[in-house]
PDB file of N, CA and C in Angstrom:
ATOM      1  N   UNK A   1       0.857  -1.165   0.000  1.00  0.00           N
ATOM      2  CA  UNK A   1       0.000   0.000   0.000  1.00  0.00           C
ATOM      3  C   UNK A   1       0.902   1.225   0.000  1.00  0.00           C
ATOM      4  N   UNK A   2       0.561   2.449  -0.772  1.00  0.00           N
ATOM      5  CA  UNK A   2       1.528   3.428  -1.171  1.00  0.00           C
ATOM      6  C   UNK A   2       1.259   3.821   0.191  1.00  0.00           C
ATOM      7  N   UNK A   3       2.240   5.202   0.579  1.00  0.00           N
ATOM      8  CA  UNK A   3       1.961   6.064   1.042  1.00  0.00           C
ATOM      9  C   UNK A   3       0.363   7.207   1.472  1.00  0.00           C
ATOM     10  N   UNK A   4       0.450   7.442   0.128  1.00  0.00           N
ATOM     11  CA  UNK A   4      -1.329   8.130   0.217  1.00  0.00           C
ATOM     12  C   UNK A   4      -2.721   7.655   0.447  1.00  0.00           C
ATOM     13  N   UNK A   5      -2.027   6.141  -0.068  1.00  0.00           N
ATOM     14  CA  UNK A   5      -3.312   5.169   0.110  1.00  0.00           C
ATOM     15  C   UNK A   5      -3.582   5.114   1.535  1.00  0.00           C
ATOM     16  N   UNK A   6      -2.049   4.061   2.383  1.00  0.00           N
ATOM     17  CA  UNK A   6      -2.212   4.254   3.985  1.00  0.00           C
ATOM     18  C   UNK A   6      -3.002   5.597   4.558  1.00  0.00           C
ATOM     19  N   UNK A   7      -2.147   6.260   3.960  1.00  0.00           N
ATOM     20  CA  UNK A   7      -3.019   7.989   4.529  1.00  0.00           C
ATOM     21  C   UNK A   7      -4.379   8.075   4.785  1.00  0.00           C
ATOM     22  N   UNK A   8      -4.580   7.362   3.653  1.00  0.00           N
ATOM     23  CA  UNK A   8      -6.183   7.562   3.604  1.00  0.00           C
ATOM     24  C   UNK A   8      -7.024   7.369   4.435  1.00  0.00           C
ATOM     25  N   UNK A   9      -6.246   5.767   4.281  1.00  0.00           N
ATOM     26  CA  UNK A   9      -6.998   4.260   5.533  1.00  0.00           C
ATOM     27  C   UNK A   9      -6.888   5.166   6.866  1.00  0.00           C
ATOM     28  N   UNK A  10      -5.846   5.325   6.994  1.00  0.00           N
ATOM     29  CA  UNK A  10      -5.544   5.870   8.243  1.00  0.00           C
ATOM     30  C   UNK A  10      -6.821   7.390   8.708  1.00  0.00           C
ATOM     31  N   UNK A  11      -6.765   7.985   8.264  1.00  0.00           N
ATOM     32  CA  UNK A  11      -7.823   8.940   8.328  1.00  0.00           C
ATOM     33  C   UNK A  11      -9.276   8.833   7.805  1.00  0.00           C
ATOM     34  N   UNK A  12      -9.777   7.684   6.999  1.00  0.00           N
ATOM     35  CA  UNK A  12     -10.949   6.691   7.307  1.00  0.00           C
ATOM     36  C   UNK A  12     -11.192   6.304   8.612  1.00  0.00           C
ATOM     37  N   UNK A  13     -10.017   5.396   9.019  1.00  0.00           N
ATOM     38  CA  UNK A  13     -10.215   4.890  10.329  1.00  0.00           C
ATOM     39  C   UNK A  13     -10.352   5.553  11.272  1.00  0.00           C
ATOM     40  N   UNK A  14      -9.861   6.452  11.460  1.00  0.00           N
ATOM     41  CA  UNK A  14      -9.937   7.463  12.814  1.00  0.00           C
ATOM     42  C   UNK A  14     -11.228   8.373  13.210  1.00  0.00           C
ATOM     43  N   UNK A  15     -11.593   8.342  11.246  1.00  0.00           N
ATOM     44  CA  UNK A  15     -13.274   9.156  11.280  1.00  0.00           C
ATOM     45  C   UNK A  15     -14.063   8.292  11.650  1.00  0.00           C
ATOM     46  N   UNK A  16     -13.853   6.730  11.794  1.00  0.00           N
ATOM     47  CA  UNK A  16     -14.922   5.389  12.223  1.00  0.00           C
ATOM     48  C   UNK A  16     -14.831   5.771  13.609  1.00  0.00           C
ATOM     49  N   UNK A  17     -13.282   5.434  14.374  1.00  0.00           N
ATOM     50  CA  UNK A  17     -13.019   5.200  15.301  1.00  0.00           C
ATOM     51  C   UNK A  17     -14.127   6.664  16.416  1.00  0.00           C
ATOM     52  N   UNK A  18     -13.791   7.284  15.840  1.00  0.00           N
ATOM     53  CA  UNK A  18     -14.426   8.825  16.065  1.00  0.00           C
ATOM     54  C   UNK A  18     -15.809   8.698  16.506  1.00  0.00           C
ATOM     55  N   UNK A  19     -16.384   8.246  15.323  1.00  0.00           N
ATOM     56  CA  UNK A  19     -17.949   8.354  15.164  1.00  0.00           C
ATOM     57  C   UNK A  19     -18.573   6.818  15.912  1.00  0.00           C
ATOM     58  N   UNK A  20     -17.911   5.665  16.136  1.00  0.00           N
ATOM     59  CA  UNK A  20     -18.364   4.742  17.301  1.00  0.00           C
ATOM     60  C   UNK A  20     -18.309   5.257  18.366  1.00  0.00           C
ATOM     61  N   UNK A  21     -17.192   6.610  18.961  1.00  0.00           N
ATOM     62  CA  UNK A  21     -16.807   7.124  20.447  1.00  0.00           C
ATOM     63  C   UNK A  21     -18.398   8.020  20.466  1.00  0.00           C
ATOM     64  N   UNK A  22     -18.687   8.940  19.397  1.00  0.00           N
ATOM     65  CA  UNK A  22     -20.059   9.367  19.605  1.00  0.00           C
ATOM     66  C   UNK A  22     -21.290   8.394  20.174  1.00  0.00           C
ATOM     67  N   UNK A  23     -21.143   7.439  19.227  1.00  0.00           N
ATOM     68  CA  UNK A  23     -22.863   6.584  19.393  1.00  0.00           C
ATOM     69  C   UNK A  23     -22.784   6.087  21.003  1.00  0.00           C
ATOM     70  N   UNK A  24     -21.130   5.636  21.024  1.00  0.00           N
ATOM     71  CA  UNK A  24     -20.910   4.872  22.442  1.00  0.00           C
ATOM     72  C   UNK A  24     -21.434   6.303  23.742  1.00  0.00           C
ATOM     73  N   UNK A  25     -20.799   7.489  23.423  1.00  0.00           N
ATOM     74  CA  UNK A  25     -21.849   8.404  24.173  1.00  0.00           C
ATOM     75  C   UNK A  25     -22.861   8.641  24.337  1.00  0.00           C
ATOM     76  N   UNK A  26     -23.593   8.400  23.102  1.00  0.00           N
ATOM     77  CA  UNK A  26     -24.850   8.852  22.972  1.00  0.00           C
ATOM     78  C   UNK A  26     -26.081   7.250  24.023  1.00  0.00           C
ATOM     79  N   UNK A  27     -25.610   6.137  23.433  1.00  0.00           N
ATOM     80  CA  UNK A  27     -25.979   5.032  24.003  1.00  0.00           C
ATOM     81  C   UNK A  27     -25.577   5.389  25.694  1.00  0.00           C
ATOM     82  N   UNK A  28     -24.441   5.621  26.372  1.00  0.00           N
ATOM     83  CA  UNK A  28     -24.206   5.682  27.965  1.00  0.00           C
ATOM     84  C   UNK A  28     -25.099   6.717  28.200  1.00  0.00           C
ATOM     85  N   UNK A  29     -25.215   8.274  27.372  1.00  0.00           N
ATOM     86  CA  UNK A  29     -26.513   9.010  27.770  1.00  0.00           C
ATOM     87  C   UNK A  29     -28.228   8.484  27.731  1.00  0.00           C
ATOM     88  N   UNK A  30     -28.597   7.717  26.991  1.00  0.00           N
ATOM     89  CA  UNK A  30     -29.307   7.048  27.323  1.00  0.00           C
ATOM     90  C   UNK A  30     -30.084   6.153  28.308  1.00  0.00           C
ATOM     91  N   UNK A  31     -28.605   5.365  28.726  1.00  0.00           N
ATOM     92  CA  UNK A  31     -28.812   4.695  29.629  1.00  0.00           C
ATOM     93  C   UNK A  31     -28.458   5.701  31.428  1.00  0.00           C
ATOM     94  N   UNK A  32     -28.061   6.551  31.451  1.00  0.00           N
ATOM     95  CA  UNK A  32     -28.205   6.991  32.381  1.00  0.00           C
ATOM     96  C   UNK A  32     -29.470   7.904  32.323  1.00  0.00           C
ATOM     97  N   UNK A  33     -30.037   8.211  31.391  1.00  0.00           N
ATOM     98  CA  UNK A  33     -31.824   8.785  31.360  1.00  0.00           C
ATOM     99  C   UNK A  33     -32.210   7.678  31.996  1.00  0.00           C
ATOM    100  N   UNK A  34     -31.947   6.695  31.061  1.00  0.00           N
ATOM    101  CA  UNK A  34     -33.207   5.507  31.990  1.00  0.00           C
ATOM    102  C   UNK A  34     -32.833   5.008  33.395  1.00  0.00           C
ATOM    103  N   UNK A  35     -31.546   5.256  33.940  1.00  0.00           N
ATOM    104  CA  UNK A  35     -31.293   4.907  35.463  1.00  0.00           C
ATOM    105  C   UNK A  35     -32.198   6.034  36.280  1.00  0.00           C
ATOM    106  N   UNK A  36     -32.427   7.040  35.450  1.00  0.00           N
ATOM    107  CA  UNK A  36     -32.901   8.291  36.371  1.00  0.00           C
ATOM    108  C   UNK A  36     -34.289   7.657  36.285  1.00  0.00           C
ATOM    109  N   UNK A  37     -34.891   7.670  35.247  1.00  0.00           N
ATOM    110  CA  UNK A  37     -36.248   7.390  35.213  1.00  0.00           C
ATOM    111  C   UNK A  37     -36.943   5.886  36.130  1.00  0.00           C
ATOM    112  N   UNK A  38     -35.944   5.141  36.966  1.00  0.00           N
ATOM    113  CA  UNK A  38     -36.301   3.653  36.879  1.00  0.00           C
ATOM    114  C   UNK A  38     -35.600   4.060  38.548  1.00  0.00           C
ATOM    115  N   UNK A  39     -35.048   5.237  38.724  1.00  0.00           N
ATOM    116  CA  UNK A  39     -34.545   5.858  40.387  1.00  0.00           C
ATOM    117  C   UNK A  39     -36.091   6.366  40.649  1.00  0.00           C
ATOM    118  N   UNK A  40     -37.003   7.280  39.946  1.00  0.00           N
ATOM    119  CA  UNK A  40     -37.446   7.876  39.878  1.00  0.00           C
ATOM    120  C   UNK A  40     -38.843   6.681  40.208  1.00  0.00           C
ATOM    121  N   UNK A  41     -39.350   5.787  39.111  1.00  0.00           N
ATOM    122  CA  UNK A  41     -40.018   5.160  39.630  1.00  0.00           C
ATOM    123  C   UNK A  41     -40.035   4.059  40.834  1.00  0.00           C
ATOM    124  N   UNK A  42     -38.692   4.057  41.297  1.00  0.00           N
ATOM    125  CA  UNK A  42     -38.603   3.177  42.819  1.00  0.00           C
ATOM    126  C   UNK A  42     -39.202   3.940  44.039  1.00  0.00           C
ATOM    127  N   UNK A  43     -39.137   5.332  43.429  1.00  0.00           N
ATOM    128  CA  UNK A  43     -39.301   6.322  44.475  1.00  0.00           C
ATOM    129  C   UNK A  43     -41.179   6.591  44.375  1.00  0.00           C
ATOM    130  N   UNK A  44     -40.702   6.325  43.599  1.00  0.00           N
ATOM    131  CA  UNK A  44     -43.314   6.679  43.921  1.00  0.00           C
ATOM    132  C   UNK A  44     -43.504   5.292  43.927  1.00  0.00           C
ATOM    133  N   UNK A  45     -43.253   4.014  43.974  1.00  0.00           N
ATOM    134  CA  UNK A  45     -43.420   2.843  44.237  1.00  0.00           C
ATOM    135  C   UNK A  45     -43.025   2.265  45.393  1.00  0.00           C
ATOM    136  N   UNK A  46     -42.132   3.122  46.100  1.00  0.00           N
ATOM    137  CA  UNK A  46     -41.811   3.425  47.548  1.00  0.00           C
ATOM    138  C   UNK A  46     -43.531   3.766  48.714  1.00  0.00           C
ATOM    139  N   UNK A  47     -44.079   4.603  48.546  1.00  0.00           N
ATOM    140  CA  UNK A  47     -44.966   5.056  48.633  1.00  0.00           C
ATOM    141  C   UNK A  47     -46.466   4.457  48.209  1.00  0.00           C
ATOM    142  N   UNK A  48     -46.639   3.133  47.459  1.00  0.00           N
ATOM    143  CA  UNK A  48     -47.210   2.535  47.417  1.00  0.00           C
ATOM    144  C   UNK A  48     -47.584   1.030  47.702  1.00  0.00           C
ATOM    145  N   UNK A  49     -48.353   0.600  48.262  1.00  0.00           N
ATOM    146  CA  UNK A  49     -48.495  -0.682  49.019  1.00  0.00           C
ATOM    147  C   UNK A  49     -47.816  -1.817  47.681  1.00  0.00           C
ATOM    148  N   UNK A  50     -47.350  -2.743  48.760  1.00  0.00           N
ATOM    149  CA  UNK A  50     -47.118  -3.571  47.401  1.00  0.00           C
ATOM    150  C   UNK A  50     -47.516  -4.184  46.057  1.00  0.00           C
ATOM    151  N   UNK A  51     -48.795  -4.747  47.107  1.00  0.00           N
ATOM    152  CA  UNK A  51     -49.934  -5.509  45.899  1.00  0.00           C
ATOM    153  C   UNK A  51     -50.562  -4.454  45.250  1.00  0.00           C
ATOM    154  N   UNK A  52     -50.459  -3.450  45.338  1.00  0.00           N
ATOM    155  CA  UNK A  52     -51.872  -2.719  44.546  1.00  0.00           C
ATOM    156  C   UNK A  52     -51.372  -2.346  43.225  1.00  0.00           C
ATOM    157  N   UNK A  53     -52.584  -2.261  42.301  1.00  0.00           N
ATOM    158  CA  UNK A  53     -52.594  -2.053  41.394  1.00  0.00           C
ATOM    159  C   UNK A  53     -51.562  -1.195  40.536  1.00  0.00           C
ATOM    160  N   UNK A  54     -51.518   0.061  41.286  1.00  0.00           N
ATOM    161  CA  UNK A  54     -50.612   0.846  40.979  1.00  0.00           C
ATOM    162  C   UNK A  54     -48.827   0.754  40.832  1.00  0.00           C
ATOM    163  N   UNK A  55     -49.129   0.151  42.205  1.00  0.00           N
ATOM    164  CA  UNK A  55     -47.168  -0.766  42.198  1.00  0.00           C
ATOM    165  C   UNK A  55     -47.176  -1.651  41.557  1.00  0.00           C
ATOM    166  N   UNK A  56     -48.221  -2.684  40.441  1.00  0.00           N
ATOM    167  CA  UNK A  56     -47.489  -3.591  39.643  1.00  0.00           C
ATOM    168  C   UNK A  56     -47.470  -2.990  38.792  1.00  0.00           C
ATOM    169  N   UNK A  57     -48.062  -2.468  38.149  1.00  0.00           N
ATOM    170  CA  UNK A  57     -48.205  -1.654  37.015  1.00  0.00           C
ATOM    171  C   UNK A  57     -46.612  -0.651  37.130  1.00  0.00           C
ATOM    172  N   UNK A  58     -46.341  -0.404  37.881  1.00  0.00           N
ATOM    173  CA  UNK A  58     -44.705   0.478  38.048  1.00  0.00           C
ATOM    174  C   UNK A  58     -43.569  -0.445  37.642  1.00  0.00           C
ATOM    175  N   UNK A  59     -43.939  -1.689  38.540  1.00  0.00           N
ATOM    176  CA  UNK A  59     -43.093  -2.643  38.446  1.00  0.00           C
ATOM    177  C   UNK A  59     -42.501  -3.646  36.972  1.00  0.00           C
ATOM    178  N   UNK A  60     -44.072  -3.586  36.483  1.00  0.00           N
ATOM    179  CA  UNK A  60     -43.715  -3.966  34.784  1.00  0.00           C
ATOM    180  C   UNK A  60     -43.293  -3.270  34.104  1.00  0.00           C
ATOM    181  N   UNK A  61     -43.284  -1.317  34.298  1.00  0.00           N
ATOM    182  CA  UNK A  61     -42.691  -0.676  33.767  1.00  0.00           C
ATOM    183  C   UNK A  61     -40.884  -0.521  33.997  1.00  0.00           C
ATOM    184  N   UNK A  62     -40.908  -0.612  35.449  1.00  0.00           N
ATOM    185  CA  UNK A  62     -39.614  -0.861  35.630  1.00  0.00           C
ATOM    186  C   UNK A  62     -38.826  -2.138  35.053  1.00  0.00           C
ATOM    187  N   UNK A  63     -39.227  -3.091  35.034  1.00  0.00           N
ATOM    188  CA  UNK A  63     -39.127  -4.342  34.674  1.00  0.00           C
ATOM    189  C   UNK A  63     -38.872  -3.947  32.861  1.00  0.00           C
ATOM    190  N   UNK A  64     -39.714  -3.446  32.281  1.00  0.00           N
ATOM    191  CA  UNK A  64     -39.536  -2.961  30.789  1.00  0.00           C
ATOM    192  C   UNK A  64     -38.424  -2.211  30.534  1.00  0.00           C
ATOM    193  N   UNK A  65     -38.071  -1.191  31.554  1.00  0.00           N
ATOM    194  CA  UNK A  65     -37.032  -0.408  30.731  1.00  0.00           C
ATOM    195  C   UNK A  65     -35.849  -1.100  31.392  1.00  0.00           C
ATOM    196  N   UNK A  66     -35.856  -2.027  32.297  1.00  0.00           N
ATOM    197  CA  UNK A  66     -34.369  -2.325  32.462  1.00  0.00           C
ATOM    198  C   UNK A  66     -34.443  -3.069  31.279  1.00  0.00           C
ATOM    199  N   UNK A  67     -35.187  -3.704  30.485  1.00  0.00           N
ATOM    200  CA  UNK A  67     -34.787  -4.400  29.144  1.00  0.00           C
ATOM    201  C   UNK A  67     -34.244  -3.696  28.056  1.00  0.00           C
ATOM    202  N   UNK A  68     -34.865  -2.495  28.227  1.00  0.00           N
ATOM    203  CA  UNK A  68     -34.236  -1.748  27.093  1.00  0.00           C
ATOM    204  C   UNK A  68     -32.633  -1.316  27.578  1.00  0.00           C
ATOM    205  N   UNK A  69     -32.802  -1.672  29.044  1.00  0.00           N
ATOM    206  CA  UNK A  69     -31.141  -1.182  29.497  1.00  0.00           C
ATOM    207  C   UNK A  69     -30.186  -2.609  28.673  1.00  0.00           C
ATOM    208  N   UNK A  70     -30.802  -3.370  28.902  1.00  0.00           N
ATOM    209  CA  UNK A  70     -29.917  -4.423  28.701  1.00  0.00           C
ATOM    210  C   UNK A  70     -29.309  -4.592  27.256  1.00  0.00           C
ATOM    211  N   UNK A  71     -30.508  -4.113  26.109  1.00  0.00           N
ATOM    212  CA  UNK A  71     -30.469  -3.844  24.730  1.00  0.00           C
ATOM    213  C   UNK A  71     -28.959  -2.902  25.188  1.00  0.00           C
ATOM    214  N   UNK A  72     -29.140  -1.665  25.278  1.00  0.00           N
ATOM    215  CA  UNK A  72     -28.492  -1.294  25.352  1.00  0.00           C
ATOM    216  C   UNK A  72     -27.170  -0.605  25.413  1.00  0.00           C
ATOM    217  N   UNK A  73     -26.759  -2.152  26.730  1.00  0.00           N
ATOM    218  CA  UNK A  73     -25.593  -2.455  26.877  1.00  0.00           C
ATOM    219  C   UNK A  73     -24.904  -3.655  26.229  1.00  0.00           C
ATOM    220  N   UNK A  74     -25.921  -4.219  25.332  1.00  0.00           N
ATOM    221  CA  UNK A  74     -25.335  -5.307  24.397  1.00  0.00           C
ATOM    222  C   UNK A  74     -24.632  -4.210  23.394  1.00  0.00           C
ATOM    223  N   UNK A  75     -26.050  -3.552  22.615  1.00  0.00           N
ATOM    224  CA  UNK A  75     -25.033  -2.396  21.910  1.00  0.00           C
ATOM    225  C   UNK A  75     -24.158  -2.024  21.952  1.00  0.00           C
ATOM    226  N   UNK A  76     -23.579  -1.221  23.159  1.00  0.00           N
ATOM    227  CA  UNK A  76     -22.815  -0.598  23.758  1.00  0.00           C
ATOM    228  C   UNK A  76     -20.829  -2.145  23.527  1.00  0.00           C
ATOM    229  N   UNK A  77     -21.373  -3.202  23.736  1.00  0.00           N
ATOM    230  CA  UNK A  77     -20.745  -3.902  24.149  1.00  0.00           C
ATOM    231  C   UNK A  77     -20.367  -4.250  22.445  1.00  0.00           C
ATOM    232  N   UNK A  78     -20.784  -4.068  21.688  1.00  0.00           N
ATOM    233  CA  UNK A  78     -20.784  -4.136  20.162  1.00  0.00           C
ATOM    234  C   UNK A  78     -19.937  -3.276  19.389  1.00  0.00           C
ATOM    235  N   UNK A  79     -20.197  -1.987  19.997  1.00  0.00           N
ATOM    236  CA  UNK A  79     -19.817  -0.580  19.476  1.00  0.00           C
ATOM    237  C   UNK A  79     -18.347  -0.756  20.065  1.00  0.00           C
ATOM    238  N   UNK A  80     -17.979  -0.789  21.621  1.00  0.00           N
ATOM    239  CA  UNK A  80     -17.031  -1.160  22.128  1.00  0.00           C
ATOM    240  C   UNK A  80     -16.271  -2.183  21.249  1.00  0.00           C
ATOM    241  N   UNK A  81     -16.711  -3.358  20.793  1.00  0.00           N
ATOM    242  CA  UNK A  81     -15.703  -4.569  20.128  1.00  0.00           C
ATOM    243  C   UNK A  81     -15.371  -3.681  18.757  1.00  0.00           C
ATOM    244  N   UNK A  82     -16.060  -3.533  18.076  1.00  0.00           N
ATOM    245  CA  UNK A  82     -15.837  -2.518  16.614  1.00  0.00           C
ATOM    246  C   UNK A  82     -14.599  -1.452  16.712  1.00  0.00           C
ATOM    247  N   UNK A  83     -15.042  -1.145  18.178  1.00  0.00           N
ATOM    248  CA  UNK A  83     -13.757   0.071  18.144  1.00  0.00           C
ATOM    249  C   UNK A  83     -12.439  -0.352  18.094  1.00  0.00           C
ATOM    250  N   UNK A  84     -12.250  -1.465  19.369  1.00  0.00           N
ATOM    251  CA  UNK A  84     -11.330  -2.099  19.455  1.00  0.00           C
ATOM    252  C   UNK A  84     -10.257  -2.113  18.567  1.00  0.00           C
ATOM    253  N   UNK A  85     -11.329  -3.231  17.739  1.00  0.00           N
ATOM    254  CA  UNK A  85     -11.099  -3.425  15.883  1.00  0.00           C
ATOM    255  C   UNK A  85     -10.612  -2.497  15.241  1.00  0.00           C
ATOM    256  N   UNK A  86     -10.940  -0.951  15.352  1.00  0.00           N
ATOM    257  CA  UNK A  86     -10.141   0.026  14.706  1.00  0.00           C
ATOM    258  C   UNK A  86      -9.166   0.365  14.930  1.00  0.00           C
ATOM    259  N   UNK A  87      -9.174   0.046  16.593  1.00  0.00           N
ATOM    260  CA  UNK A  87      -7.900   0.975  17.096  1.00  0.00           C
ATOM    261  C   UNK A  87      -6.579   0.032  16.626  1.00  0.00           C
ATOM    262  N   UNK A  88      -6.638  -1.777  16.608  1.00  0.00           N
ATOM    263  CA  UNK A  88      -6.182  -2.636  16.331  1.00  0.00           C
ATOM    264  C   UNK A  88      -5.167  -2.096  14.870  1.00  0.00           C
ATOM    265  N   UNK A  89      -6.240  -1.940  13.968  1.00  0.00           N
ATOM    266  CA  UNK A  89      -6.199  -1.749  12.334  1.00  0.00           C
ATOM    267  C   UNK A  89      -5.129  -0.317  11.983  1.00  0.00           C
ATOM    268  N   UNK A  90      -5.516   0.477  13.122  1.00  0.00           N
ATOM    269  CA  UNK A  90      -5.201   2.090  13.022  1.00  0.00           C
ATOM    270  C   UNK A  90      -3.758   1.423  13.494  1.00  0.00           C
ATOM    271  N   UNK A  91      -3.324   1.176  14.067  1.00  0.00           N
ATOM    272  CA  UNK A  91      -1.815   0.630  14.767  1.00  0.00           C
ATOM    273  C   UNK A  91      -1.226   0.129  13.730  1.00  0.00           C
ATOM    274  N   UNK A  92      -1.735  -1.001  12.593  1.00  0.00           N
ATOM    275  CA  UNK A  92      -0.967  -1.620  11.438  1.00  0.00           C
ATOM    276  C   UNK A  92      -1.208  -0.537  10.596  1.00  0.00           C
ATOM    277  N   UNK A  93      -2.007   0.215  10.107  1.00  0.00           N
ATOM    278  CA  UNK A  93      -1.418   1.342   9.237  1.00  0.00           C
ATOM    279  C   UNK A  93      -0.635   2.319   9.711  1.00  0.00           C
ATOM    280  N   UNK A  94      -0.789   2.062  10.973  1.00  0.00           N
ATOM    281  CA  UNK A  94       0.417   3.492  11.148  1.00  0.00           C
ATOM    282  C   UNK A  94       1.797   2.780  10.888  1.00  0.00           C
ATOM    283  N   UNK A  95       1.830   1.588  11.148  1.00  0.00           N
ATOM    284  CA  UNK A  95       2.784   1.050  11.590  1.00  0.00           C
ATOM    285  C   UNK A  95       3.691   1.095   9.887  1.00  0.00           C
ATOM    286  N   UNK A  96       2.603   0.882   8.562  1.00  0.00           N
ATOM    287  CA  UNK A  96       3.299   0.501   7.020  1.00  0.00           C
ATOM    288  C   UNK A  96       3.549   1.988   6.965  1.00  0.00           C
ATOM    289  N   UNK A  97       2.649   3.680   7.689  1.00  0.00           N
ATOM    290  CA  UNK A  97       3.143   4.924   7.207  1.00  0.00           C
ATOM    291  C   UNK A  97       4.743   4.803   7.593  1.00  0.00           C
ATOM    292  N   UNK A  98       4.632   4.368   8.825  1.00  0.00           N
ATOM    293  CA  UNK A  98       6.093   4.660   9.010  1.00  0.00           C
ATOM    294  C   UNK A  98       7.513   4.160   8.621  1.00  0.00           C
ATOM    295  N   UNK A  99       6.773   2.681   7.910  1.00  0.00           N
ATOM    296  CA  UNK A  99       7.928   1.884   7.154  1.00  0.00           C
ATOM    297  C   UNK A  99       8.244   2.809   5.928  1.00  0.00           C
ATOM    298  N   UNK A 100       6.335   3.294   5.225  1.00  0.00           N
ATOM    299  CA  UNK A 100       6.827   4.160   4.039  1.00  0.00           C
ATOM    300  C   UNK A 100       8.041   5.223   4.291  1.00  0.00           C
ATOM    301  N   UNK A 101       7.677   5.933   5.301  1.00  0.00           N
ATOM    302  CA  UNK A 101       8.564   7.264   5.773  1.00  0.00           C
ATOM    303  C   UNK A 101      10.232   6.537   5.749  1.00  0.00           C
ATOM    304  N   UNK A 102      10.522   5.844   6.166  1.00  0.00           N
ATOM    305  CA  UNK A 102      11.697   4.876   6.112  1.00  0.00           C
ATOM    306  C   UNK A 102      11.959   4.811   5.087  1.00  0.00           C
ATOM    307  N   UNK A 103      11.063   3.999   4.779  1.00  0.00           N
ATOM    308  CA  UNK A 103      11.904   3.837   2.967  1.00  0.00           C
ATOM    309  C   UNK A 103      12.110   5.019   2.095  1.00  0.00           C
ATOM    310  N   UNK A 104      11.434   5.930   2.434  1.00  0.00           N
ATOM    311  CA  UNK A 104      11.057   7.370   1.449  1.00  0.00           C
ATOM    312  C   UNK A 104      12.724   7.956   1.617  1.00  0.00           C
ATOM    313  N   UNK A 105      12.831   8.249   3.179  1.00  0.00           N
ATOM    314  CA  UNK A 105      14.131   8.742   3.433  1.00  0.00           C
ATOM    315  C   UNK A 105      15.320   8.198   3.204  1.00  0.00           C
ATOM    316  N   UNK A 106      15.349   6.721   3.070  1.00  0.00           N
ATOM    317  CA  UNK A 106      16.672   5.900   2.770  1.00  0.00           C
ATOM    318  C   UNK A 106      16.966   6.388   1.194  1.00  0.00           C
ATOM    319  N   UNK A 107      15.682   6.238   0.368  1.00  0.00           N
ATOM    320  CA  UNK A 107      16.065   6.362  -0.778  1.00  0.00           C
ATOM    321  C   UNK A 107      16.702   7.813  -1.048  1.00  0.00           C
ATOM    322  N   UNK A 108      16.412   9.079  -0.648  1.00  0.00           N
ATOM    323  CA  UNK A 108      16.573  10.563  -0.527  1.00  0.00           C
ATOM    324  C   UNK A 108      17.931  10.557  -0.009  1.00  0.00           C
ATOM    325  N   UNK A 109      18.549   9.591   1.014  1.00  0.00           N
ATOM    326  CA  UNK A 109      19.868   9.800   1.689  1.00  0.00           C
ATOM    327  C   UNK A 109      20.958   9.500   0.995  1.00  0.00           C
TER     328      UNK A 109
END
């Protein structure tokens, strides 16, 4: 791979690597909305008898969004492996820029 080509890869990759660090934010903001919202319903379900109507009905809701927590953090756990993967990839192209740079200068010397 030439020089410009690596370049490229290399600054492809970093715009991936980049834009998984967003979603991976955007997904942890999420999930700390829903810790608030699921703090929030422990707290008026606090205040209500167990059996009644009202506290199961909280409880399936709570019960619902920790699922969507769990979605989530599979995501999250996805986005995380992908990155990995870039940062992996970003290391072997840096690694051929700098052989190029080597060779560029041997030949110039």
């Amino acid at each position: 791979m030439g020089f410009a080509a690596s370049q490229a890869r290399y600054i492809m990759l970093t715009a991936r690597k980049s834009d998984l660090e967003l979603q991976g934010q955007f997904i942890n903001q999420a999930r700390l909305a829903l810790a608030n919202i699921v703090g929030a319903l422990f707290t008026i379900s606090a205040n209500l008898e167990p059996e009644s109507p009202a506290a199961l009905a909280l409880q399936a809701r709570i019960a619902a969004i920790q699922t969507i927590d769990k979605a989530l953090e599979l995501n999250m756990k996805r986005i995380e492996t992908q990155r990995e993967a870039i940062v992996t990839e970003i290391a072997a192209v840096n690694k051929v820029i700098q052989k190029n740079i080597e060779m560029s200068f041997k030949t110039f010397a």
